[in-house]
Protein backbone atom coordinates (compact mmCIF):
# COMPACT_ATOMS: atom_id res chain seq x y z
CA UNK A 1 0.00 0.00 0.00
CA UNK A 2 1.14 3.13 -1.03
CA UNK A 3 1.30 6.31 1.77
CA UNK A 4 0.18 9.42 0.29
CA UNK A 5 1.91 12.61 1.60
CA UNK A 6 1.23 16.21 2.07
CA UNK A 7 4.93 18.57 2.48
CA UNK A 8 4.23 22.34 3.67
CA UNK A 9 6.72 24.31 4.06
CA UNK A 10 7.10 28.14 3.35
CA UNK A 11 10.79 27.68 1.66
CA UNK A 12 10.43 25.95 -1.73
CA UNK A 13 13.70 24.81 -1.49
CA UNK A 14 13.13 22.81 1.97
CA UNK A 15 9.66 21.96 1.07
CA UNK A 16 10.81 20.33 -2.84
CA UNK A 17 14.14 18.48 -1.05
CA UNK A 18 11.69 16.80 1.63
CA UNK A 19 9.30 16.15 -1.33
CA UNK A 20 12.04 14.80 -3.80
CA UNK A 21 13.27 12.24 -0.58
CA UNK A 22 10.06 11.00 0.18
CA UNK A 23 8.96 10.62 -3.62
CA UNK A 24 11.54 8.11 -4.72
CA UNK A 25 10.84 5.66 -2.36
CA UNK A 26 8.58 3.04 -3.21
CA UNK A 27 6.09 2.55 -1.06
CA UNK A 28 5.69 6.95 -0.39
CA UNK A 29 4.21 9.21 -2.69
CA UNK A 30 4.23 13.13 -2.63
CA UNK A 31 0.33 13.87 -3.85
CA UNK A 32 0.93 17.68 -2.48
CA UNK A 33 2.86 20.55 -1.60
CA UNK A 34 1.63 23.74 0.74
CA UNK A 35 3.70 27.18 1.04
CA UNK A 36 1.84 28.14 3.98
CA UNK A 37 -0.87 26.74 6.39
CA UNK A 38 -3.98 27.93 4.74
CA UNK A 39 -2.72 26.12 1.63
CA UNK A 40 -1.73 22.83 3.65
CA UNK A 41 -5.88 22.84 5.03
CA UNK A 42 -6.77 22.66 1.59
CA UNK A 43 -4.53 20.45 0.34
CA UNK A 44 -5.53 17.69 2.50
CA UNK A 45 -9.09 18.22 1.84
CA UNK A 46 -8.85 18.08 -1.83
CA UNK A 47 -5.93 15.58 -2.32
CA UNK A 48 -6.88 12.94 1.74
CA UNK A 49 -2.94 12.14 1.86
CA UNK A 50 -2.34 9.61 5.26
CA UNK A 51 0.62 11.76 6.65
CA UNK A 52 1.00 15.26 6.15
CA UNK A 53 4.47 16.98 7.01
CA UNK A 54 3.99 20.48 8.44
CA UNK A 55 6.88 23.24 8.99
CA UNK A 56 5.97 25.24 12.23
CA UNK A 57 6.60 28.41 11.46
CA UNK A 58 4.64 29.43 8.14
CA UNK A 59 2.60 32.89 7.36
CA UNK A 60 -1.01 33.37 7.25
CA UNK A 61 -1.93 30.22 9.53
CA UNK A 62 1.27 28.36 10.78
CA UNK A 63 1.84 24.40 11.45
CA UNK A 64 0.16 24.01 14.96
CA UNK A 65 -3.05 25.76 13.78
CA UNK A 66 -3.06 23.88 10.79
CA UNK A 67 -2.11 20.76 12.43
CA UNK A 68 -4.95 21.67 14.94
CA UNK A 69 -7.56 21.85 11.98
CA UNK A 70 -6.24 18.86 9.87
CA UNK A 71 -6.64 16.80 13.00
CA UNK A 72 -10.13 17.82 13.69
CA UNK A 73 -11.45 17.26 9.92
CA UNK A 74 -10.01 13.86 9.05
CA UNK A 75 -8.14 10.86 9.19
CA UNK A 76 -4.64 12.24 8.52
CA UNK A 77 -1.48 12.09 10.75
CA UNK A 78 0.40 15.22 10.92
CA UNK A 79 4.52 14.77 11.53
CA UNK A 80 5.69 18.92 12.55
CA UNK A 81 8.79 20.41 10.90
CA UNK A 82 10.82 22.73 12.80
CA UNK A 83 14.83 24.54 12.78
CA UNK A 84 13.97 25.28 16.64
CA UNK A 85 14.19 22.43 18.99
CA UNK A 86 11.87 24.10 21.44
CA UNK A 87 10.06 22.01 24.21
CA UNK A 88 6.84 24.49 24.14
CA UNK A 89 6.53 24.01 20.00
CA UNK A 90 6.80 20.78 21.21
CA UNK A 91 3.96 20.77 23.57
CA UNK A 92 1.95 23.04 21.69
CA UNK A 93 2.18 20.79 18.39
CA UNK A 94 1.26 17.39 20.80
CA UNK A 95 -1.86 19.38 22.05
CA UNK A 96 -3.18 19.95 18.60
CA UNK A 97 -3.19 16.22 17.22
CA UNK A 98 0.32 15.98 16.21
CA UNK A 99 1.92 12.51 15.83
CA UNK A 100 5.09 13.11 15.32
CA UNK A 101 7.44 16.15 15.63
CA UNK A 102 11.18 16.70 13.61
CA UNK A 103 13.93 19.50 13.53
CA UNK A 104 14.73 20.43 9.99
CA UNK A 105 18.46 18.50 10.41
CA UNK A 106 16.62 15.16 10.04
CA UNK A 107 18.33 12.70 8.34
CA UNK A 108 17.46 11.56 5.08
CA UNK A 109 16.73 7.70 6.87
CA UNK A 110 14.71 9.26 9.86
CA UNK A 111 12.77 11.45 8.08
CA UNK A 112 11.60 8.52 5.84
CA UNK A 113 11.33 6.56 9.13
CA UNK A 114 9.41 9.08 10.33
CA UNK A 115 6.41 9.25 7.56
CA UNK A 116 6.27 5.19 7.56
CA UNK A 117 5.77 5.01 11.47
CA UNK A 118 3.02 7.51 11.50
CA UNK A 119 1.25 6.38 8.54
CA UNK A 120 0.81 2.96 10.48
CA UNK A 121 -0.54 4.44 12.97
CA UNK A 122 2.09 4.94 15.65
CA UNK A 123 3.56 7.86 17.19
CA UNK A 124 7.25 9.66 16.88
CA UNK A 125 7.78 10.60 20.56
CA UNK A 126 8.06 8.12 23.34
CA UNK A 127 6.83 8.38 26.36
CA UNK A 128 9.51 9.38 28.45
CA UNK A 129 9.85 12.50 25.97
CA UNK A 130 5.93 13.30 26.71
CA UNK A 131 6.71 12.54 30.57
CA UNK A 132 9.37 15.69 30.51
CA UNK A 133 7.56 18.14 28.24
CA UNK A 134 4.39 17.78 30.40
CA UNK A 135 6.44 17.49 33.84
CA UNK A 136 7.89 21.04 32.87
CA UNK A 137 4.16 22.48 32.78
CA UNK A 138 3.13 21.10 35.32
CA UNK A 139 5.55 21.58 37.48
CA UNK A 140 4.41 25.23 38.83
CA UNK A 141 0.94 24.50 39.21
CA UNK A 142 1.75 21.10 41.75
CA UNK A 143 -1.93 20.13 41.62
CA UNK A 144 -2.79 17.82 44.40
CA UNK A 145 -4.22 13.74 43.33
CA UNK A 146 -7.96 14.49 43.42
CA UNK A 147 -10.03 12.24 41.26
CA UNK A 148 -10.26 13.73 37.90
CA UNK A 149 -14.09 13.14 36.26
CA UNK A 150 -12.51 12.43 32.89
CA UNK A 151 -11.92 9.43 34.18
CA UNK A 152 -14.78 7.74 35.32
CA UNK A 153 -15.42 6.64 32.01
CA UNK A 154 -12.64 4.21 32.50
CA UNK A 155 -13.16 0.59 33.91
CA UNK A 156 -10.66 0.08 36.99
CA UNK A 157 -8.29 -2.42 34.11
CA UNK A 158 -8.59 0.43 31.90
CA UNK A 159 -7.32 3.11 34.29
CA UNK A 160 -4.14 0.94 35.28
CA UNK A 161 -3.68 0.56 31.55
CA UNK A 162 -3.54 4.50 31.05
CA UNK A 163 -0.87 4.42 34.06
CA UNK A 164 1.35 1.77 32.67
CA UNK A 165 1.05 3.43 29.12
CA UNK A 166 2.34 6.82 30.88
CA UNK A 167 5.29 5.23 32.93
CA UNK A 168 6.19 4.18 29.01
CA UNK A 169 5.24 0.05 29.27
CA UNK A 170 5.29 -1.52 26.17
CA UNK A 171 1.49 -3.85 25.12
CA UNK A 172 3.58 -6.39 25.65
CA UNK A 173 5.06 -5.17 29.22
CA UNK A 174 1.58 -4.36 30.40
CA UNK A 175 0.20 -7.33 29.53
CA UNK A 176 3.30 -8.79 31.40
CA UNK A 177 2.12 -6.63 34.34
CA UNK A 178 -1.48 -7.08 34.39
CA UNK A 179 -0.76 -10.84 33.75
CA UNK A 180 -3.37 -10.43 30.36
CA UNK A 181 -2.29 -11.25 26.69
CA UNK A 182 -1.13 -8.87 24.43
CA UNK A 183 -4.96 -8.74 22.94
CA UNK A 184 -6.70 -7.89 25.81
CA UNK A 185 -4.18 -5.65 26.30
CA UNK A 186 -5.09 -3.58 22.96
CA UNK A 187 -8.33 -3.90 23.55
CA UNK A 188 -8.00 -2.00 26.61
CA UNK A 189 -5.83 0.67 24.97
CA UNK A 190 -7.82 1.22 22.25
CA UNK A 191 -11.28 2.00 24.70
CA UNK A 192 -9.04 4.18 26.33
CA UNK A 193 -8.10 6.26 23.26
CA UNK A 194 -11.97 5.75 23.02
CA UNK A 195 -13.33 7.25 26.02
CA UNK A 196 -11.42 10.01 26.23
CA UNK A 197 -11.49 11.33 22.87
CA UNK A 198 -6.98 10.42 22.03
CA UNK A 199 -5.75 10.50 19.30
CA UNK A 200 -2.39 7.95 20.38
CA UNK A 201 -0.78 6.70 23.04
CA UNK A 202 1.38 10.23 23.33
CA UNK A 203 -1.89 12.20 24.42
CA UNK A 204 -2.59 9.17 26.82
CA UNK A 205 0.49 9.89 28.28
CA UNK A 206 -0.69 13.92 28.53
CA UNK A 207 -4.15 13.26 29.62
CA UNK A 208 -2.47 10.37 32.44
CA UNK A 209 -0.57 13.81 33.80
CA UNK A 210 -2.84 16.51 33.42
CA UNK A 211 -6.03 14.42 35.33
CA UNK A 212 -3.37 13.48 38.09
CA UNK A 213 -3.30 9.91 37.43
CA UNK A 214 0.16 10.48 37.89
CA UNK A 215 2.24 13.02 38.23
CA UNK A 216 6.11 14.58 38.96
CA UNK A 217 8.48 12.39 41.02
CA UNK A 218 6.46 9.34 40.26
CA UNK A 219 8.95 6.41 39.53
CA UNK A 220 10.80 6.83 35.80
CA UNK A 221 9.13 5.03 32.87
CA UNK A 222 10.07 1.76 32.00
CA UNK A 223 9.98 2.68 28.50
CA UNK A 224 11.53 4.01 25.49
CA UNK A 225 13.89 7.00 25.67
CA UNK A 226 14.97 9.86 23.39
CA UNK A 227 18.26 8.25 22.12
CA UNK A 228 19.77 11.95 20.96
CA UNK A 229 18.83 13.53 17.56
CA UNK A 230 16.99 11.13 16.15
CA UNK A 231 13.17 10.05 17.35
CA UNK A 232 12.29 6.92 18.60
CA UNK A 233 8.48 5.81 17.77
CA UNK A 234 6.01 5.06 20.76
CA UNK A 235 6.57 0.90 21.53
CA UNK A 236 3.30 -0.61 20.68
């Protein structure tokens, strides 16, 4: 199966060498390019590509409010393009239905990585990296543990499955942990995703530390870590 591909990006130069990567491999193909956000909207209306590559910075409407509107209209992934490695672009592009995020300095490998893992539906950041981006907003505010009502739409097996998916478990660890198989343990992540309206196992991680599920100084996550410049895709 071929994975169709949106590139915006306000530099035609950047936006035609991500294009010309991506469109000589043979499962990926380039159906559009966007010079700003407005332009990227439409583009995934008219053309439905599966991942759509979005530069952060772009005039008229930039990546994270585009991002924000692809992600509310359809069934495509958005990866975010940026030169600044900035934790709040970061947090800002997770919060509107990003799946992926990349500095401009991607390597030619990682950047084709990066289109295949989202297109199958996973996500670009582990855990751990959610974990310290949401620990560093958090942080001020020190909310006490009081139940959150989001959460009462979760079973009790569902609710420890949200907390082993934020301490950065693998399906197969929790299933390991909840002494389940590794179906029962996707079933349980998926009605999670479910009930509270996620798009992937990164805003499960968010939603686990903004409702208090858990929260700063918990134990470390068991889970994938950021292994330097180059992302490491959620463990499913």
């Amino acid at each position: 199966m071929t994975i169709r591909v949106m590139v915006a990006d306000d530099q035609e130069l950047v936006r035609s060498g991500f294009s010309m990567i991506l469109d000589v491999q043979p499962d990926i193909e380039v159906v559009a390019e966007a010079g700003d956000g407005d332009e990227a909207v439409e583009a995934v209306r008219r053309h439905a590509p599966d991942v759509a590559l979005l530069d952060i910075r772009m005039p008229r409407v930039d990546g994270i409010e585009a991002c924000r509107r692809i992600s509310a209209g359809g069934a495509c992934r958005t990866v975010m393009l940026t030169t600044f490695d900035s934790d709040e672009y970061v947090y800002d592009a997770l919060h509107a239905g990003a799946s992926g995020f990349l500095l401009k300095d991607v390597r030619r490998d990682d950047l084709v990585h990066a289109v295949r893992v989202v297109a199958r539906g996973d996500s670009l950041l582990a855990p751990s990296v959610a974990r310290r981006l949401v620990e560093q907003y958090t942080r001020p505010a020190a909310r006490p543990r009081r139940p959150d009502p989001r959460l009462d739409v979760l079973t009790g097996r569902e609710r420890e499955t949200l907390l082993l998916l934020a301490r950065g478990l693998s399906n197969a660890e929790i299933a390991a942990e909840l002494v389940v198989s590794d179906h029962t343990v996707k079933t349980h992540v998926g009605n999670v995703l479910a009930k509270l309206g996620l798009r992937d196992r990164i805003q499960a991680v968010i939603c686990a530390y903004e409702t208090g599920l858990i929260a700063a100084g918990d134990p470390p996550p068991g889970g994938a870590v950021w292994p330097g410049p180059s992302p490491a895709p959620v463990r499913n």
